[in-house]
C-alpha atoms as a PDB file:
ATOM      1  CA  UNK A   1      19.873  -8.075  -4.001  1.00  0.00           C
ATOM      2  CA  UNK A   2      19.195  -6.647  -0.709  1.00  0.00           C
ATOM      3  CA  UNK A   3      16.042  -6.771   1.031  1.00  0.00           C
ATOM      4  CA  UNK A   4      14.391  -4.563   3.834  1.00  0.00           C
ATOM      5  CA  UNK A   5      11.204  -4.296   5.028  1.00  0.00           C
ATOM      6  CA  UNK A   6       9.079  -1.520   6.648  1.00  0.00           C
ATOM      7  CA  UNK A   7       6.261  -2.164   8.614  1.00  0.00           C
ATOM      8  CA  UNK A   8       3.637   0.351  10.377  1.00  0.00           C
ATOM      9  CA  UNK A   9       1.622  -1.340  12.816  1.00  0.00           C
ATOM     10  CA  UNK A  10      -1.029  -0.157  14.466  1.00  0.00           C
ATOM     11  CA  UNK A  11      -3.503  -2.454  17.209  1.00  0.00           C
ATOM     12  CA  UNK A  12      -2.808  -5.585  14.736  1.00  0.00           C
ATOM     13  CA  UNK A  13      -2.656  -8.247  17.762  1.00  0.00           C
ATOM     14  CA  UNK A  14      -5.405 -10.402  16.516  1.00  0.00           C
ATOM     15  CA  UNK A  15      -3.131 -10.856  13.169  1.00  0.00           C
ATOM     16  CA  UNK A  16       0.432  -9.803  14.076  1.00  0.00           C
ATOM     17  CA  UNK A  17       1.520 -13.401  15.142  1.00  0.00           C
ATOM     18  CA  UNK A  18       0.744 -15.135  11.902  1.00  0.00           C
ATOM     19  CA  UNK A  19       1.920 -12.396  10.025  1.00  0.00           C
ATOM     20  CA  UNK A  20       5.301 -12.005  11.676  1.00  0.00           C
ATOM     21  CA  UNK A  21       5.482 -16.028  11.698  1.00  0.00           C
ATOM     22  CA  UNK A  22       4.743 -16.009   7.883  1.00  0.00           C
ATOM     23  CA  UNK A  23       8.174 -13.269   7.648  1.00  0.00           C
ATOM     24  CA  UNK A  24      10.442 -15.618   9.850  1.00  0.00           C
ATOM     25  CA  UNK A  25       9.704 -18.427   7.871  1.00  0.00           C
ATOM     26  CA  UNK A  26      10.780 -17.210   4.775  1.00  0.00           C
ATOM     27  CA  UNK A  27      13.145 -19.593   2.456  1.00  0.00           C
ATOM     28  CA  UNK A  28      15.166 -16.163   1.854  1.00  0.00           C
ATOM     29  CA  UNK A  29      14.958 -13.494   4.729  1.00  0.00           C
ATOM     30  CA  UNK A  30      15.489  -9.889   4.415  1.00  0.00           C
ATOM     31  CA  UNK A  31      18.474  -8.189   5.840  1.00  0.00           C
ATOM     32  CA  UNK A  32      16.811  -6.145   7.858  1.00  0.00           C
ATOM     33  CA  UNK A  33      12.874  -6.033   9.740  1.00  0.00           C
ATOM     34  CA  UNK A  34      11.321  -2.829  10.875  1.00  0.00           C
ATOM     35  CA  UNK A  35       8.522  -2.610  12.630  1.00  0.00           C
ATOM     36  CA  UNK A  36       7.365   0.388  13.337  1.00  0.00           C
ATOM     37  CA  UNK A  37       4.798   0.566  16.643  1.00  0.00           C
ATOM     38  CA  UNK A  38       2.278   3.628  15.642  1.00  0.00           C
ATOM     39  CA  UNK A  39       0.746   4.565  19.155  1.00  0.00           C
ATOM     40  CA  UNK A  40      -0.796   0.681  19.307  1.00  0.00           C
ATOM     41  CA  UNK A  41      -3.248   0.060  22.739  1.00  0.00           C
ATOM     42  CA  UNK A  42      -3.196  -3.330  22.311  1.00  0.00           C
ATOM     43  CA  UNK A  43      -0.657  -5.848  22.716  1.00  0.00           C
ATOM     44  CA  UNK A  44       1.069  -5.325  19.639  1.00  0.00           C
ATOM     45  CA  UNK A  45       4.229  -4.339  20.819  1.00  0.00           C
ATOM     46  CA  UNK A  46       4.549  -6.979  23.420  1.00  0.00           C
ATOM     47  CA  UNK A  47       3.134  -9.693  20.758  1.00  0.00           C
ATOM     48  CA  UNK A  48       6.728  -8.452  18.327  1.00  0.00           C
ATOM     49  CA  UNK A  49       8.708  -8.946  21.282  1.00  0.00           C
ATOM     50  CA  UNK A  50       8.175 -12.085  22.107  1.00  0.00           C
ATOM     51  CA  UNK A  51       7.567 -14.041  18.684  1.00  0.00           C
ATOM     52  CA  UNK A  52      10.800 -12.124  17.270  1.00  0.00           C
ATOM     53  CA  UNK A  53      13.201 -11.903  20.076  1.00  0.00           C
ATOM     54  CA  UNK A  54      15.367 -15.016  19.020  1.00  0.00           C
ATOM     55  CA  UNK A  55      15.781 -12.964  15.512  1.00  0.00           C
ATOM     56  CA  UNK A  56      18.581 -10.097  15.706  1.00  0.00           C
ATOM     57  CA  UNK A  57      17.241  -8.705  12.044  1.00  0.00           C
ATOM     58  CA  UNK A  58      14.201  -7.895  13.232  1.00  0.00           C
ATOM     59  CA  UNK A  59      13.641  -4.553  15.217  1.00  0.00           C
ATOM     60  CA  UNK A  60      10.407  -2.438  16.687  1.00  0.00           C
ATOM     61  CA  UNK A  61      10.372   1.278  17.132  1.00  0.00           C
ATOM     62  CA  UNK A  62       7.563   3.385  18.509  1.00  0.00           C
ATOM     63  CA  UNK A  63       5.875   6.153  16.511  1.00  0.00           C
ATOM     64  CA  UNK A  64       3.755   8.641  18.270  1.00  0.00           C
ATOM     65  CA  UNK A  65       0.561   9.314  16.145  1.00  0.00           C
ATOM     66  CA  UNK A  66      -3.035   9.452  16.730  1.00  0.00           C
ATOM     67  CA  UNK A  67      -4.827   6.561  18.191  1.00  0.00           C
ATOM     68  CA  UNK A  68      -7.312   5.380  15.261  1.00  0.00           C
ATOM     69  CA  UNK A  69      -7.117   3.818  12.092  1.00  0.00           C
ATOM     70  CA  UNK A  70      -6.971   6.265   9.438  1.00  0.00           C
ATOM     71  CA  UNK A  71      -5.581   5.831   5.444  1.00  0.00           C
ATOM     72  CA  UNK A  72      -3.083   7.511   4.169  1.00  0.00           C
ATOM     73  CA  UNK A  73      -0.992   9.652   6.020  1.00  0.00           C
ATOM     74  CA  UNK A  74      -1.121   8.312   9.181  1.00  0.00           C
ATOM     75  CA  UNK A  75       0.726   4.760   7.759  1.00  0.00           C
ATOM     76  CA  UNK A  76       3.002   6.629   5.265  1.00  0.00           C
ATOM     77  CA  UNK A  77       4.760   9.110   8.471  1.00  0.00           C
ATOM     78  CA  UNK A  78       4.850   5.799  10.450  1.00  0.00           C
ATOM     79  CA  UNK A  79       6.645   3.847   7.375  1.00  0.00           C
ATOM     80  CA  UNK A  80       8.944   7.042   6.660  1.00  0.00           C
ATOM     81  CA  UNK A  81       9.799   6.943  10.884  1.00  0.00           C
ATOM     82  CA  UNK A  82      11.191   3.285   9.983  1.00  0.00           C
ATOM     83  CA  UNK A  83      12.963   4.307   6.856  1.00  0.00           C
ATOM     84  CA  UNK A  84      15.092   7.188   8.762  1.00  0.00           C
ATOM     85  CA  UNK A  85      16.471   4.027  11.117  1.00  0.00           C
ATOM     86  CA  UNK A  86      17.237   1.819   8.644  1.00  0.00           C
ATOM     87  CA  UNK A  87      20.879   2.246   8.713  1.00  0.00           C
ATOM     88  CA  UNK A  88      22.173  -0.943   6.311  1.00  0.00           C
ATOM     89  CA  UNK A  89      22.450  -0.693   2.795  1.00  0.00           C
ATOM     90  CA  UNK A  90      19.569  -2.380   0.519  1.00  0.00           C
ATOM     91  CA  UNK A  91      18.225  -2.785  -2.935  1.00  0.00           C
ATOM     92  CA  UNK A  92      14.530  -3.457  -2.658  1.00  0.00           C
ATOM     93  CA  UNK A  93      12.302  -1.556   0.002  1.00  0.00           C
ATOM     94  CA  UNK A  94       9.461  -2.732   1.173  1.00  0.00           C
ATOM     95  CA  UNK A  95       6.524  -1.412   2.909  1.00  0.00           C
ATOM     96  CA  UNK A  96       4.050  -4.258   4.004  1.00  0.00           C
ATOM     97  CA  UNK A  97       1.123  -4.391   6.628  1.00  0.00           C
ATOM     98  CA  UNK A  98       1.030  -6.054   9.693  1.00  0.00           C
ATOM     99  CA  UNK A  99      -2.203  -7.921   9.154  1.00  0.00           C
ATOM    100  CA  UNK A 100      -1.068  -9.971   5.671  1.00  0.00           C
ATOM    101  CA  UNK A 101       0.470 -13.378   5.929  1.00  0.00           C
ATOM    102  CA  UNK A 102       3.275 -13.957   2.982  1.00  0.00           C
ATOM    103  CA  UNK A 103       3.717 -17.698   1.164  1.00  0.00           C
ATOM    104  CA  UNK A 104       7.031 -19.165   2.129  1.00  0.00           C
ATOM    105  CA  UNK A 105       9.007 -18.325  -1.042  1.00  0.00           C
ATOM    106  CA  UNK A 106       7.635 -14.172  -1.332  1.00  0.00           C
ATOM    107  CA  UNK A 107      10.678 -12.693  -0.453  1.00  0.00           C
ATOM    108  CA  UNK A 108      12.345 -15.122  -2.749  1.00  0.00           C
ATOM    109  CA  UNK A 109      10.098 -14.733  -5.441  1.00  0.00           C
ATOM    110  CA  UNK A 110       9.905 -10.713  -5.303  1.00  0.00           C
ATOM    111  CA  UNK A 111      13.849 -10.814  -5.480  1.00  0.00           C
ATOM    112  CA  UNK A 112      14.212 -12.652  -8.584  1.00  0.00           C
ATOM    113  CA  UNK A 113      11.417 -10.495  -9.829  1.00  0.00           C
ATOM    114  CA  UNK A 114      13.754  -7.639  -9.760  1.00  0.00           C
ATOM    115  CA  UNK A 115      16.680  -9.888 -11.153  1.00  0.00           C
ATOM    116  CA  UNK A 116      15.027 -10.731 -14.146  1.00  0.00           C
ATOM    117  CA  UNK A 117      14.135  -7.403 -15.198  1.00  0.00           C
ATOM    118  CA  UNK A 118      16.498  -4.242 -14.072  1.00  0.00           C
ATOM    119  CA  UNK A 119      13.191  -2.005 -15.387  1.00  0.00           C
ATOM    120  CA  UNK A 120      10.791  -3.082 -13.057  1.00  0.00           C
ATOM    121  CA  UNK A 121      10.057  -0.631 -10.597  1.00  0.00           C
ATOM    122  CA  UNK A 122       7.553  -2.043  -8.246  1.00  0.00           C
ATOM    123  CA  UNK A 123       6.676  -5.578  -7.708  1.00  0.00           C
ATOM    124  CA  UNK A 124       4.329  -7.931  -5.512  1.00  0.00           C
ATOM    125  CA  UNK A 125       1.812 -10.336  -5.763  1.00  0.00           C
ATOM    126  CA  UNK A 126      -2.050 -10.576  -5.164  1.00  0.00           C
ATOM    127  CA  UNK A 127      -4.150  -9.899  -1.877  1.00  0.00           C
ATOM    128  CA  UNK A 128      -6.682 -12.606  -0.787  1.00  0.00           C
ATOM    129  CA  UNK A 129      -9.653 -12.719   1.403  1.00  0.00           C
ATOM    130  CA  UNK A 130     -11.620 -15.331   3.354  1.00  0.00           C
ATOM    131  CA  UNK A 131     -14.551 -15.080   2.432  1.00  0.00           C
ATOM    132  CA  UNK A 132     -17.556 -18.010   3.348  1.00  0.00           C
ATOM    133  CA  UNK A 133     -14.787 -20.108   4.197  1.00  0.00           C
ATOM    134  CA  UNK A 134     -12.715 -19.575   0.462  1.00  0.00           C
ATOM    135  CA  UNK A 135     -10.067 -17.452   0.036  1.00  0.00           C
ATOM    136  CA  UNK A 136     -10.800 -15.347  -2.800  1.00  0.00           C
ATOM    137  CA  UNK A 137      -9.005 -12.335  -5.031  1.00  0.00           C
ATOM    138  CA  UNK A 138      -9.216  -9.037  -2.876  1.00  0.00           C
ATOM    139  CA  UNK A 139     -11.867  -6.755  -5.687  1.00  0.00           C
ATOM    140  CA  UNK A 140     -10.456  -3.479  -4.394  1.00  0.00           C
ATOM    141  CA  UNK A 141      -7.989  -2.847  -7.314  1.00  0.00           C
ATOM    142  CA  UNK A 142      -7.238  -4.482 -10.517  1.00  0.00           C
ATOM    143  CA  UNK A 143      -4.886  -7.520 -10.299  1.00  0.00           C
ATOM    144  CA  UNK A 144      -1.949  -6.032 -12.124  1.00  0.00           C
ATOM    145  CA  UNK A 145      -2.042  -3.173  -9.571  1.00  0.00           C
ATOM    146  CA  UNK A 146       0.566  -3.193  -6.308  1.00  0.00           C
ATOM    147  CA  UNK A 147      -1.101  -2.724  -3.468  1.00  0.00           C
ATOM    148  CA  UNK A 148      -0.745  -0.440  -0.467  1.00  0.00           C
ATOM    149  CA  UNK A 149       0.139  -3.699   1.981  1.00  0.00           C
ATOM    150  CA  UNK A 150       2.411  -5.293  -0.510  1.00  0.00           C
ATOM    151  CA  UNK A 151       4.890  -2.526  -1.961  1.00  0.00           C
ATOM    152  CA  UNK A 152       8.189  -3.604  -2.749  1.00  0.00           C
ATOM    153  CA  UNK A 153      10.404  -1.106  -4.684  1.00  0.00           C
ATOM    154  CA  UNK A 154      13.495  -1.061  -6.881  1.00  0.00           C
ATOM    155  CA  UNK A 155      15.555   1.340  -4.471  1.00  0.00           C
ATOM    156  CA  UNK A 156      16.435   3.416  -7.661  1.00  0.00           C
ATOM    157  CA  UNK A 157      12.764   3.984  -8.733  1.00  0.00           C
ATOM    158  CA  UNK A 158      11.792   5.005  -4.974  1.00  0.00           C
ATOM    159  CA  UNK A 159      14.551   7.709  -5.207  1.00  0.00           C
ATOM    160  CA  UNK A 160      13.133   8.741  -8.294  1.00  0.00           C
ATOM    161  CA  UNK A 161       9.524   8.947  -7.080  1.00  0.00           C
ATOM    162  CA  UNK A 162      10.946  10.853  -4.034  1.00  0.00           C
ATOM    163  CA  UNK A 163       9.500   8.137  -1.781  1.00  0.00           C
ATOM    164  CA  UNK A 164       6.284   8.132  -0.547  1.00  0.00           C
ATOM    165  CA  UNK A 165       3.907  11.003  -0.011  1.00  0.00           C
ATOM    166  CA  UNK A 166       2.527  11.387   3.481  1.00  0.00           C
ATOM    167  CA  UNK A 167      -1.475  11.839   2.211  1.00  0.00           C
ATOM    168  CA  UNK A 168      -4.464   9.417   1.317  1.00  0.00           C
ATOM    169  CA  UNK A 169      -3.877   8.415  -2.186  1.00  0.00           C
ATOM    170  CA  UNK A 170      -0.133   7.554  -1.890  1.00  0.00           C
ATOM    171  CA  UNK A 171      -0.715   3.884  -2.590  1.00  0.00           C
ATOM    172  CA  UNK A 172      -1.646   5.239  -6.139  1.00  0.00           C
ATOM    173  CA  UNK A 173       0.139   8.200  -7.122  1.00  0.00           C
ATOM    174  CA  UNK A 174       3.583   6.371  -6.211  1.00  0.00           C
ATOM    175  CA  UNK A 175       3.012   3.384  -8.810  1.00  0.00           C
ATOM    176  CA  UNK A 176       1.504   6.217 -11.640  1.00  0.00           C
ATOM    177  CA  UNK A 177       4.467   8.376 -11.047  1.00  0.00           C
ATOM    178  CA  UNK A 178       6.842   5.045 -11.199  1.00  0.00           C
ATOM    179  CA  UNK A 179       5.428   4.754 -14.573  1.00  0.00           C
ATOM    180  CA  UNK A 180       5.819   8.255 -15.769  1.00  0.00           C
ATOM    181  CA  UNK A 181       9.438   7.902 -14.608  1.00  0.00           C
ATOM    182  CA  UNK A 182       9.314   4.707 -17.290  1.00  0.00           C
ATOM    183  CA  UNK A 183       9.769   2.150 -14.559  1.00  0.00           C
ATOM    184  CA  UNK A 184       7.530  -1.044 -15.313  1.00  0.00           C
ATOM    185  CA  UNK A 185       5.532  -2.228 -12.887  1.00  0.00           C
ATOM    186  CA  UNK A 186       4.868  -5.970 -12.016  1.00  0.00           C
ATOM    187  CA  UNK A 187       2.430  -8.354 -10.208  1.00  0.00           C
ATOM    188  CA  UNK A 188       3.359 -12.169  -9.740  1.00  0.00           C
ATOM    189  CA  UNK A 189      -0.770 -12.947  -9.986  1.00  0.00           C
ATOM    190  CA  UNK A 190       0.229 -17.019  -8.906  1.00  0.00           C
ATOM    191  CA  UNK A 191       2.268 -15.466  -5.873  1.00  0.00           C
ATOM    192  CA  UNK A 192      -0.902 -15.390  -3.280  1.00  0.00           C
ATOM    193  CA  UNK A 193      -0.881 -13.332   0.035  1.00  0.00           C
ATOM    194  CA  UNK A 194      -3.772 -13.733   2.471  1.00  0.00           C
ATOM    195  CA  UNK A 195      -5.312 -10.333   3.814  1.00  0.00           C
ATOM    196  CA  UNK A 196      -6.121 -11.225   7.173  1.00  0.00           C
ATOM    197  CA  UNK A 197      -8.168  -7.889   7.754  1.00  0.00           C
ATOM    198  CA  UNK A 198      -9.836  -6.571   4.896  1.00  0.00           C
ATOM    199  CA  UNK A 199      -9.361  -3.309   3.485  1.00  0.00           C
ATOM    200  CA  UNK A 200     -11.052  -0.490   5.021  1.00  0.00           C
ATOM    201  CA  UNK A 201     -12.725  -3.126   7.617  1.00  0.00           C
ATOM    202  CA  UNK A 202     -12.278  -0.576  10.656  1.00  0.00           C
ATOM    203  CA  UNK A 203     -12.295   2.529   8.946  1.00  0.00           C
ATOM    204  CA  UNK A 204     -14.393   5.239   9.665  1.00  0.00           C
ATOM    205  CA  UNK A 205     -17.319   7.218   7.613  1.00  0.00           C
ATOM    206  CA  UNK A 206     -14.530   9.693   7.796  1.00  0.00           C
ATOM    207  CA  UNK A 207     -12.059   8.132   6.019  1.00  0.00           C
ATOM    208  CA  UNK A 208     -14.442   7.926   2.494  1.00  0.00           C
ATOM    209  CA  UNK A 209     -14.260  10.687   2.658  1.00  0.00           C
ATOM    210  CA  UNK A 210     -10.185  11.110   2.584  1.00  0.00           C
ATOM    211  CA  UNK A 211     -11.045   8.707  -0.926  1.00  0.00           C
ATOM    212  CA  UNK A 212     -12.885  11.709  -2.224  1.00  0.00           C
ATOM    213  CA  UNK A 213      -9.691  13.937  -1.518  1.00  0.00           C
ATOM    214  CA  UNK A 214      -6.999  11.762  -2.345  1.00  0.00           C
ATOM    215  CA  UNK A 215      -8.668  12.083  -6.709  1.00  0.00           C
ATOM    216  CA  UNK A 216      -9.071  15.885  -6.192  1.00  0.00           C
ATOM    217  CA  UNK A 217      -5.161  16.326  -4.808  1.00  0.00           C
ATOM    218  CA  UNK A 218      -3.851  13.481  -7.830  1.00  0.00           C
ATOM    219  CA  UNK A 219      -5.580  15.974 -10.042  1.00  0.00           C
ATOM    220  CA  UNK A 220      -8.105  13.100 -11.383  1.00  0.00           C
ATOM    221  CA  UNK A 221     -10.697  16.143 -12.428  1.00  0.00           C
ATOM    222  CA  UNK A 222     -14.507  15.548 -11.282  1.00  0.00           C
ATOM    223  CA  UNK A 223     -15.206  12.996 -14.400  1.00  0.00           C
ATOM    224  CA  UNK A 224     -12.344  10.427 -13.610  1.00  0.00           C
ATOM    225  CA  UNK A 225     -12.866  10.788  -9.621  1.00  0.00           C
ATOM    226  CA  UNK A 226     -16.748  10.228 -10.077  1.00  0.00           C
ATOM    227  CA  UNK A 227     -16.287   6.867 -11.995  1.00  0.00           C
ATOM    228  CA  UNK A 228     -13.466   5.995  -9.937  1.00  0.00           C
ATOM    229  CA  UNK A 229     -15.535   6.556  -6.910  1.00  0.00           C
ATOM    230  CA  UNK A 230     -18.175   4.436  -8.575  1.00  0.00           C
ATOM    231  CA  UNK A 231     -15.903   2.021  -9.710  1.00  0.00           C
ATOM    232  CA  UNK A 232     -14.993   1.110  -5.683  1.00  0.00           C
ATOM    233  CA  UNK A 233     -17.814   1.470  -4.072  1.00  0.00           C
ATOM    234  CA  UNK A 234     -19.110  -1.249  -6.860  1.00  0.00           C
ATOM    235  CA  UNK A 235     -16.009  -3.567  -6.122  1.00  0.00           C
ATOM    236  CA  UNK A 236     -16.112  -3.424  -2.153  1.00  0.00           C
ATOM    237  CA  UNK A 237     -20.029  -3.440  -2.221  1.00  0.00           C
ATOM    238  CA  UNK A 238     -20.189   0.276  -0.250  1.00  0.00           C
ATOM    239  CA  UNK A 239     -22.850   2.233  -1.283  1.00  0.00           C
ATOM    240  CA  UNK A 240     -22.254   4.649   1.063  1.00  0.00           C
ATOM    241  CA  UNK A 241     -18.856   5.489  -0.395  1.00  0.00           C
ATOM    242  CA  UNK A 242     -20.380   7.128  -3.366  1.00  0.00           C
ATOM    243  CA  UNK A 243     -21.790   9.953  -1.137  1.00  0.00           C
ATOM    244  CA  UNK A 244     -19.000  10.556   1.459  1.00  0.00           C
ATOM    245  CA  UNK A 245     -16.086  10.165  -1.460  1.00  0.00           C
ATOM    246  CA  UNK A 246     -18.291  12.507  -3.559  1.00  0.00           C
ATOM    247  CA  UNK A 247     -18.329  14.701  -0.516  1.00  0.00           C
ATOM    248  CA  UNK A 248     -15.015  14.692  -0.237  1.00  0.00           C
ATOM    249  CA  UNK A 249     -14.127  15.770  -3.442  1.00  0.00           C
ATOM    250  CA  UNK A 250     -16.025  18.503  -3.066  1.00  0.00           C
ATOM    251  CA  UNK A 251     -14.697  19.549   0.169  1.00  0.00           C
ATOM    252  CA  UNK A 252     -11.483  19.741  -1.060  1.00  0.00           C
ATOM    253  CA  UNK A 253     -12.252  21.886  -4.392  1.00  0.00           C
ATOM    254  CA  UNK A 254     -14.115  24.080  -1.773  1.00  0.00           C
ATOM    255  CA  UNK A 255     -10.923  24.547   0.408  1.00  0.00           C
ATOM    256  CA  UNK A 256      -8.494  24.296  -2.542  1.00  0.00           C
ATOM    257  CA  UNK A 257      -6.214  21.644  -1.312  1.00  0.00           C
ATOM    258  CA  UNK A 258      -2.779  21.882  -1.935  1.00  0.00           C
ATOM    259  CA  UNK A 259      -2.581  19.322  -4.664  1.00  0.00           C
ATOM    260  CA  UNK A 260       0.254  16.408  -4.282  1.00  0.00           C
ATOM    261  CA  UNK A 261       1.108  16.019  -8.225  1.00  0.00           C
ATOM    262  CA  UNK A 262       2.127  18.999 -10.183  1.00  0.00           C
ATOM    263  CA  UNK A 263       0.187  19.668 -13.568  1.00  0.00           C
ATOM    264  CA  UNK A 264       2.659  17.883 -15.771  1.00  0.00           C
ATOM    265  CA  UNK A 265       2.288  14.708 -13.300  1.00  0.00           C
ATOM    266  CA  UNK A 266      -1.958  15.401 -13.476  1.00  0.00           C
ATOM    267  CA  UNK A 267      -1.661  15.348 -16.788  1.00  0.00           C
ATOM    268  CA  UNK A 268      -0.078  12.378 -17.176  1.00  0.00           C
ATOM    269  CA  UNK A 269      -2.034  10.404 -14.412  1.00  0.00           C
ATOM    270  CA  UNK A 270      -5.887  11.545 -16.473  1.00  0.00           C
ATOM    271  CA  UNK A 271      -4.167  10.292 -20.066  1.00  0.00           C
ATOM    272  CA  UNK A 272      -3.159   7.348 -18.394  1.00  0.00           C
ATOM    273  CA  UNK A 273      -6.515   6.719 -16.768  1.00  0.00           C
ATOM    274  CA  UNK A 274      -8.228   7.324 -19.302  1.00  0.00           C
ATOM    275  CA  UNK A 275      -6.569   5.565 -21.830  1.00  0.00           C
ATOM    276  CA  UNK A 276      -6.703   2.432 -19.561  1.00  0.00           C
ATOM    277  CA  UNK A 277     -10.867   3.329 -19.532  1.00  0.00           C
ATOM    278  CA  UNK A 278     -10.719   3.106 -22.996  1.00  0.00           C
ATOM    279  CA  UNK A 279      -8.593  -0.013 -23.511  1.00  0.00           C
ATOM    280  CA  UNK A 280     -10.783  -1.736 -21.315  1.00  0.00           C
ATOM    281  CA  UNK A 281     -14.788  -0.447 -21.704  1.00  0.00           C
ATOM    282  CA  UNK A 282     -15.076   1.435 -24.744  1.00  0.00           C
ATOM    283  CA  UNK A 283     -13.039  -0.146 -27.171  1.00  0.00           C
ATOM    284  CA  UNK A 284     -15.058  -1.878 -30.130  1.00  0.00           C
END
């Protein structure tokens, strides 16, 4: 099976060289490495140049976006950009961060992931932190849950999904979609990738409230979005993400945002959530 990678990158230079170093080494490489250079100021650009330049499957192309870090949209336009260039056939698409640094055998172990199973969908492993000098389980999302700097898709159950949506939220709505398509979905939780930058580190007040707006548009309904606004704020200790996610929410019911998901698609994403609330808390 083929592999290709997609990478956004945007003012990663304190992380960029491990990261890239961690691709390189790889015991299988992909066929083809694109990273895609989303309006960096910092020497992210030149940093890709120069640790990459003896490998010919590796490529950087500039995006033109705004000049912040923002979730959601921003990364998904940036990742699409990469996807219109790739130009070589593949099986498995991946769209990865530029701040995570992969174990020597992911790409290896993500292929045969695939291989084993022709109805798995989406694959990776498991984000870690450093945290007082450990490196411990990322508690943004639930380990059996693929996350946003990790994706690697079957290339059929991408088509199916229609790729990925260009809004906050994406990094959700693609894997509950895969699932209402019937694809499986898979996490290697012994395959370990260190997070360099943790999520949301240099995000602004702004962007909680994008959270808040990404549940309205999935068609969560105010119940599900409040405890799933509860639920992370709890799990990345942010207080202050209950308010401006909350805010959000109601911003967007306000303004009636266009919603991403039609109403067959929100159905199915509140069953499943709240069947997996009920599985897991109020089960007796």
């Amino acid at each position: 099976m083929k592999v290709c990678i997609i990478i956004p990158v945007f003012n990663e230079e304190d992380f960029i060289e491990k990261s890239i170093k961690s691709i390189i080494n790889q015991t299988v490489k992909p066929e083809k490495v694109i990273y895609v250079n989303d309006s960096s100021t910092d020497n992210t650009k030149q940093l890709i140049n120069k640790i990459s330049c003896d490998c010919d499957w590796i490529k950087i192309i500039d995006y033109k976006s705004k000049k912040e870090h923002i979730p959601g949209s921003k990364v998904v336009k940036a990742f699409n950009y990469g996807l219109k260039s790739l130009n070589i056939p593949y099986d498995i698409i991946c769209k990865f961060d530029g701040d995570i640094v992969l174990p020597k055998n992911y790409i290896e172990k993500i292929r045969n992931i695939f291989l084993s199973d022709s109805e798995i969908g989406l694959a990776s492993g498991n984000l870690y932190i450093l945290a007082k000098e450990k490196w411990v389980y990322e508690k943004v999302a639930a380990k059996s849950h693929v996350r946003g700097p990790i994706k690697a898709y079957r290339r059929k159950c991408f088509e199916e999904i229609k790729g990925l949506k260009s809004c906050i939220g994406w990094d959700t709505v693609d894997v509950l979609l895969a699932q209402k398509k019937g694809w499986k979905i898979f996490t290697d939780k012994n395959l370990i990738v260190k997070h360099l930058k943790p999520t949301g580190k240099k995000y602004s007040l702004k962007s909680k409230l994008y959270q808040g707006e990404a549940l309205y548009t999935m068609r969560f309904g105010i119940v599900l979005s409040i405890l799933s606004i509860i639920k992370s704020s709890f799990n990345t200790k942010d207080p202050l993400k209950i308010l401006f996610a909350s805010c959000g929410f109601l911003i967007s019911f306000l303004k009636q945002k266009p919603f991403i998901v039609d109403k067959e698609e929100g159905k199915y994403i509140r069953n499943f959530r709240w069947n997996v609330i009920y599985s897991k808390y109020l089960k007796f």
